[in-house]
Protein backbone atom coordinates (compact mmCIF):
# COMPACT_ATOMS: atom_id res chain seq x y z
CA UNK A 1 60.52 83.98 76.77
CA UNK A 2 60.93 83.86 80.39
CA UNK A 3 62.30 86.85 82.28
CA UNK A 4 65.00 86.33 84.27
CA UNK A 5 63.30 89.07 86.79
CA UNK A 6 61.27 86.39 88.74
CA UNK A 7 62.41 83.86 91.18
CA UNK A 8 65.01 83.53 93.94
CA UNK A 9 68.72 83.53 93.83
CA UNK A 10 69.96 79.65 94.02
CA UNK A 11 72.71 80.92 96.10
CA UNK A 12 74.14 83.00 98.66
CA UNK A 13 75.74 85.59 97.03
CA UNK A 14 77.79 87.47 99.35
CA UNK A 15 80.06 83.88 99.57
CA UNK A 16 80.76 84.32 96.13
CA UNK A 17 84.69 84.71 95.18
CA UNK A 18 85.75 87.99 93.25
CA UNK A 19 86.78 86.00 90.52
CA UNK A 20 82.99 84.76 90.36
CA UNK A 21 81.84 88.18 90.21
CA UNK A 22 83.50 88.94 87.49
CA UNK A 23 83.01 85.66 85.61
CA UNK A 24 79.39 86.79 85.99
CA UNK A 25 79.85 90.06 84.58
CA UNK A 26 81.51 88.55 81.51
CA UNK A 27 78.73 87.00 81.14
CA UNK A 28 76.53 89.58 81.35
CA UNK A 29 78.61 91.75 78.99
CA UNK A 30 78.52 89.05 76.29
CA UNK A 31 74.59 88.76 76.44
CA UNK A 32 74.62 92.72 75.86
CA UNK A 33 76.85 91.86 72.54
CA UNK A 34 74.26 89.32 71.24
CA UNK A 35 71.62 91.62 72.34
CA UNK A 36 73.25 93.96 69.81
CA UNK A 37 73.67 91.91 66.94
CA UNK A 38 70.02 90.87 67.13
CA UNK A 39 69.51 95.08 67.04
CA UNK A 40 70.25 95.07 63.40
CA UNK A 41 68.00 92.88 62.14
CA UNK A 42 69.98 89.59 61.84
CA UNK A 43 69.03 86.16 62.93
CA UNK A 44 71.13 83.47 64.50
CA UNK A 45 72.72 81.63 61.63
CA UNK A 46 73.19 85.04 59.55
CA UNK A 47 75.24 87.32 59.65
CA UNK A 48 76.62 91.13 60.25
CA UNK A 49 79.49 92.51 57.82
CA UNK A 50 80.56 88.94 57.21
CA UNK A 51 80.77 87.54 60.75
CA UNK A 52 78.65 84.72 62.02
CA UNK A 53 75.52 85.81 64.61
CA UNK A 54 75.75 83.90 67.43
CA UNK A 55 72.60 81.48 68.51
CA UNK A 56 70.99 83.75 71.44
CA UNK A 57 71.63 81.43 74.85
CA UNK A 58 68.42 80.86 77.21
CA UNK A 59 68.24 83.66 79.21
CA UNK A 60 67.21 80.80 81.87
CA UNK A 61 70.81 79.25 81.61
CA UNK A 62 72.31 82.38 81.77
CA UNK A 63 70.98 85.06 84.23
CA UNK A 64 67.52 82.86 86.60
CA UNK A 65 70.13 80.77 88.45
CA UNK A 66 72.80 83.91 88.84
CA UNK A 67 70.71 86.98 88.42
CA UNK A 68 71.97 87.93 91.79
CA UNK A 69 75.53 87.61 91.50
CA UNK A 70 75.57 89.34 87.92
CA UNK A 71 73.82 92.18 89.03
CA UNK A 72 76.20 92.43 92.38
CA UNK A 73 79.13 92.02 90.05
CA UNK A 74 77.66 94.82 87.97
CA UNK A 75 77.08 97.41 90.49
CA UNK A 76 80.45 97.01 91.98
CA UNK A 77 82.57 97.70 89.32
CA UNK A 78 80.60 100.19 88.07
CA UNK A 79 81.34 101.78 91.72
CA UNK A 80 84.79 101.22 91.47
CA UNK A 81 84.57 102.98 87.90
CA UNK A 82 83.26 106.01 89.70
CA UNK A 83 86.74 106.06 92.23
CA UNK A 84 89.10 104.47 89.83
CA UNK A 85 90.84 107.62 88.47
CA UNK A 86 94.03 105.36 87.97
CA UNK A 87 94.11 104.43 84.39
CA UNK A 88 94.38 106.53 80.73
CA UNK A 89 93.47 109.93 80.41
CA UNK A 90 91.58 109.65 83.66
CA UNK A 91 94.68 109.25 85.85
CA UNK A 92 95.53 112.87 84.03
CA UNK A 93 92.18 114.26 84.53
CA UNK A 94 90.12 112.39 87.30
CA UNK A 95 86.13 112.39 87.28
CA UNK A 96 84.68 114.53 89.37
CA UNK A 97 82.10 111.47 89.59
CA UNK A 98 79.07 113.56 89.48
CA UNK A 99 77.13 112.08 86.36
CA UNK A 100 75.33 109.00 87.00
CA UNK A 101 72.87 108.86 83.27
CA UNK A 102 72.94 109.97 79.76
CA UNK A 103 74.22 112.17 78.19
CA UNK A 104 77.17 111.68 80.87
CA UNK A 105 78.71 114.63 79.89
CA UNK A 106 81.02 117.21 82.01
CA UNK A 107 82.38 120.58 80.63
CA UNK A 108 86.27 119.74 80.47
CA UNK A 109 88.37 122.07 82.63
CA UNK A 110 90.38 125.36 81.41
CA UNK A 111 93.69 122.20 82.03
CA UNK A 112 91.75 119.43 79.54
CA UNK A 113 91.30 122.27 76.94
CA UNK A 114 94.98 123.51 76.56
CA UNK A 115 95.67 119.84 76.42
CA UNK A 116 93.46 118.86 73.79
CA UNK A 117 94.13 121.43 71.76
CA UNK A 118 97.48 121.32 72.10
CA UNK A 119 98.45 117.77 71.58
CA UNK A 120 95.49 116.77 68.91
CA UNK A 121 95.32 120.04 67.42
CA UNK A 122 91.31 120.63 68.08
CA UNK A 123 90.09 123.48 68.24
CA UNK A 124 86.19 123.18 68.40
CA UNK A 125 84.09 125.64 70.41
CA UNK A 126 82.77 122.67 72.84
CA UNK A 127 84.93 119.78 74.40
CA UNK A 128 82.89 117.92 77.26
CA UNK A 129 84.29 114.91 78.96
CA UNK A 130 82.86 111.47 79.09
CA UNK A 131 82.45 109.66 82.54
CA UNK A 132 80.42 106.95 81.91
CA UNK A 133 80.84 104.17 84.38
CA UNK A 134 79.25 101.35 82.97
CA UNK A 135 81.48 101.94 79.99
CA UNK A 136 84.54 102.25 82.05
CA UNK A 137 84.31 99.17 84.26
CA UNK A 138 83.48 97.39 81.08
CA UNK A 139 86.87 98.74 79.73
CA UNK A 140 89.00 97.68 82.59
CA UNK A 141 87.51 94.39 82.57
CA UNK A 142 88.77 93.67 78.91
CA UNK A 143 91.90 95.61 79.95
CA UNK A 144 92.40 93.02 82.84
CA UNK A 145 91.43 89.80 80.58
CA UNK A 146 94.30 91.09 78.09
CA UNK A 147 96.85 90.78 80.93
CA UNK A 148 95.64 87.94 82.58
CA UNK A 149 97.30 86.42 79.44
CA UNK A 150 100.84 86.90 79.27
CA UNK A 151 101.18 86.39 75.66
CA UNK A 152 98.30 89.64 75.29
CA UNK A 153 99.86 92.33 77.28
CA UNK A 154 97.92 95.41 76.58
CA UNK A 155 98.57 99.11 76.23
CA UNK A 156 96.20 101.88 75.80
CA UNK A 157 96.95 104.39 73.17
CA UNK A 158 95.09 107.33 72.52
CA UNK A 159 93.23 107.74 68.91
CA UNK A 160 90.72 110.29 67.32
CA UNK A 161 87.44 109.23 65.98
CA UNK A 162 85.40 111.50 63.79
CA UNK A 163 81.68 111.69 62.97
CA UNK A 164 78.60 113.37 63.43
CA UNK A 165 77.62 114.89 66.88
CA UNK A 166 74.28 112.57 67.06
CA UNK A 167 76.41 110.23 67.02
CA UNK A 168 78.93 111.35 69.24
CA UNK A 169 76.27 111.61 71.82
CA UNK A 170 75.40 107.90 70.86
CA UNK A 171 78.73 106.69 71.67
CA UNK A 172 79.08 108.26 74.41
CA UNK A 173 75.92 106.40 75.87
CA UNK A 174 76.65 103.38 74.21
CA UNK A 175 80.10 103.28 72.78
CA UNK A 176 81.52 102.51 69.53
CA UNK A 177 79.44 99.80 67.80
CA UNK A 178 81.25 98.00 64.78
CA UNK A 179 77.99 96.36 63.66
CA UNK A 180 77.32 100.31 62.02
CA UNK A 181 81.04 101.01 60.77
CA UNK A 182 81.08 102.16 56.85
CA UNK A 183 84.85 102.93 56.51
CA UNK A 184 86.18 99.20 56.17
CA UNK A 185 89.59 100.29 53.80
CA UNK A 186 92.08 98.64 56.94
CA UNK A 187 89.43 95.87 57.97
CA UNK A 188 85.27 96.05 59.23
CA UNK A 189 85.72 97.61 62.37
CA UNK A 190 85.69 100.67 64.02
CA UNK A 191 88.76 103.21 62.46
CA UNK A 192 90.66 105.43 64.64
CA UNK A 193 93.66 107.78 63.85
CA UNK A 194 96.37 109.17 65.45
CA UNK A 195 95.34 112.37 63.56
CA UNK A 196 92.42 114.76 63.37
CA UNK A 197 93.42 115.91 60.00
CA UNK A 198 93.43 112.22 58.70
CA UNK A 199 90.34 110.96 60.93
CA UNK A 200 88.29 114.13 59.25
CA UNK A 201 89.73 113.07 55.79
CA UNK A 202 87.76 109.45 55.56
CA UNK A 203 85.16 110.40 57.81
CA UNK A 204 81.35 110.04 56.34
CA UNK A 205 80.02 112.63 59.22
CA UNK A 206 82.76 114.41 60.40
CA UNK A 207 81.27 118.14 62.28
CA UNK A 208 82.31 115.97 65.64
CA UNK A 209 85.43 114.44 66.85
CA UNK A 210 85.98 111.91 70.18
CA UNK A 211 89.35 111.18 71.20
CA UNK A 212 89.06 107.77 73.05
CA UNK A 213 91.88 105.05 74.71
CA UNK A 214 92.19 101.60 72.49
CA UNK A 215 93.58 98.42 74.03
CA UNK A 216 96.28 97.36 71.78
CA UNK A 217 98.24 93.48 72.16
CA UNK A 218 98.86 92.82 68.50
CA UNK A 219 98.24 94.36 65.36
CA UNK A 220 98.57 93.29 61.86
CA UNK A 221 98.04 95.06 58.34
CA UNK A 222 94.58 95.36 57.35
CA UNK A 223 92.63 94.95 54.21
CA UNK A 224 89.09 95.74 52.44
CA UNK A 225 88.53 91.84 52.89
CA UNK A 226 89.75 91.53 56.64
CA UNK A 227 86.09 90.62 58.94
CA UNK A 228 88.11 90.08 62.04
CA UNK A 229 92.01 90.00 62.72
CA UNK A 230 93.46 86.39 61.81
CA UNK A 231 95.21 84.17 64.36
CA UNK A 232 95.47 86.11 68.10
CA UNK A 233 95.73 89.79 66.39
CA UNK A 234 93.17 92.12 68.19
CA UNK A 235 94.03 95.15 66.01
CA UNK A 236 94.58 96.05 62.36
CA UNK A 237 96.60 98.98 60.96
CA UNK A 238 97.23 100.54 57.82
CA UNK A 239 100.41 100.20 55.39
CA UNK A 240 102.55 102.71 57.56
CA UNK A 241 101.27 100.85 60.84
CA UNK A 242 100.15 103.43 62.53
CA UNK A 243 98.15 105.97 60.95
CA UNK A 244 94.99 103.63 61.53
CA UNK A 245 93.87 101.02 63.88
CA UNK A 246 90.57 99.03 63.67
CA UNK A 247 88.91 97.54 66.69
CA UNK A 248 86.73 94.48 66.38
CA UNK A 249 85.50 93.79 69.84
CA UNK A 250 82.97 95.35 71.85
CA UNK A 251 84.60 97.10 75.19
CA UNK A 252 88.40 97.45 73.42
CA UNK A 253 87.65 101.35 73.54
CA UNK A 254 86.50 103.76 75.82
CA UNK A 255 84.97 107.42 74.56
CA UNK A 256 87.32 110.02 76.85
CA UNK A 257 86.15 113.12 74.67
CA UNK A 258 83.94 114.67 72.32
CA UNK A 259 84.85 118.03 70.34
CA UNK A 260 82.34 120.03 68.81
């Protein structure tokens, strides 16, 4: 396979638009998707809980010619990641944008504790905050492609996850990964509740919890059978609608949280 390493850029990229930049980093973030499907053992043709594995693109199509520009496109939102403190529960508690690698963890603050424990009712001995960049900028770009469409206006709302602390610390490096989900009652995603008492309840591993920020448009009631949300649903939800949502897509979610 050839690596996309070698060569020179076929452009100038400091003439490139904002618009390209991000275009590039779309693309980017939908190579890291494939790259993930291919991590559990499928092959193109296949598939993973019922959906369809993707043929993996030539890496010459898709980074030689605009290795340059993706990377560019990359750094800079991840830099604006590390100022933007304007969005979720990080316009409520800004970053203190110290942590630049795993585990990307920050003790939360004596403010983020009373908080936590007094509007999810959590009361573990260790909360840390998240600030993951690459994550974040990866968020805010789906957030912006939901409103670029005005028939997907998206709002965050805030959900608890629960599971093991391994793979807390996972998550928080990577982020929520369908391809792995076991709970599939309201759909084959990734569950969240509005609850810690109900995410604990139907939680596999459950000594860890991470309250995170979805990106909701439209939502739709769930089943053992659904793979992905039918027609332009992004989001599926239990009989009540909204004890449960399910996420299907890769950067709907960002990690704000874990308690231990």
């Amino acid at each position: 396979m050839a690596s996309f390493w070698k060569g020179e850029p076929s452009c100038d990229y400091e003439t490139r638009t904002p618009l390209r930049f991000k275009e590039a980093f779309i693309k980017a973030s939908f190579i890291l998707e494939i790259r993930r499907d291919y991590e559990y053992g499928s092959v193109a043709g296949s598939n993973i809980r019922g959906r369809q594995i993707r043929e993996i693109p030539c890496l010459d199509d898709l980074f030689h010619r605009d290795f340059w520009v993706i990377r560019k496109a990359k750094m800079e939102l991840v830099d604006k990641a590390n100022v933007s403190n304007d969005f979720g529960l990080r316009k409520k508690f800004p970053w203190n944008g110290l942590q630049n690698n795993a585990p990307w963890l920050e003790d939360a603050t004596d403010s983020e504790i009373s908080y936590i424990r007094s509007n999810y009712a959590l009361s573990g001995t260790s909360i840390k905050r998240i600030e993951n960049p690459y994550l974040w900028a990866r968020y805010m770009l789906q957030y912006e492609e939901f409103n670029a469409d005005e028939s997907k206006i998206a709002h965050e709302r805030i959900v608890i996850h629960a599971t093991s602390y391994t793979n807390a610390l996972k998550i928080a490096d990577e982020n929520f990964n369908w391809r792995r989900v076991h709970r599939c009652r309201f759909g084959k995603g990734v569950s969240f509740s509005k609850t810690a008492g109900y995410a604990n309840k139907y939680a596999s591993q459950k000594n860890a919890f991470i309250i995170a920020g979805i990106l909701i448009s439209k939502t739709v009631r769930g089943s053992y059978t659904t793979i992905i949300p039918p027609g332009d649903y992004d989001t599926t939800v239990d009989s009540n609608g909204g004890n449960v949502y399910v996420k299907y897509y890769d950067s709907e979610f960002y990690p704000y949280y874990i308690v231990h």
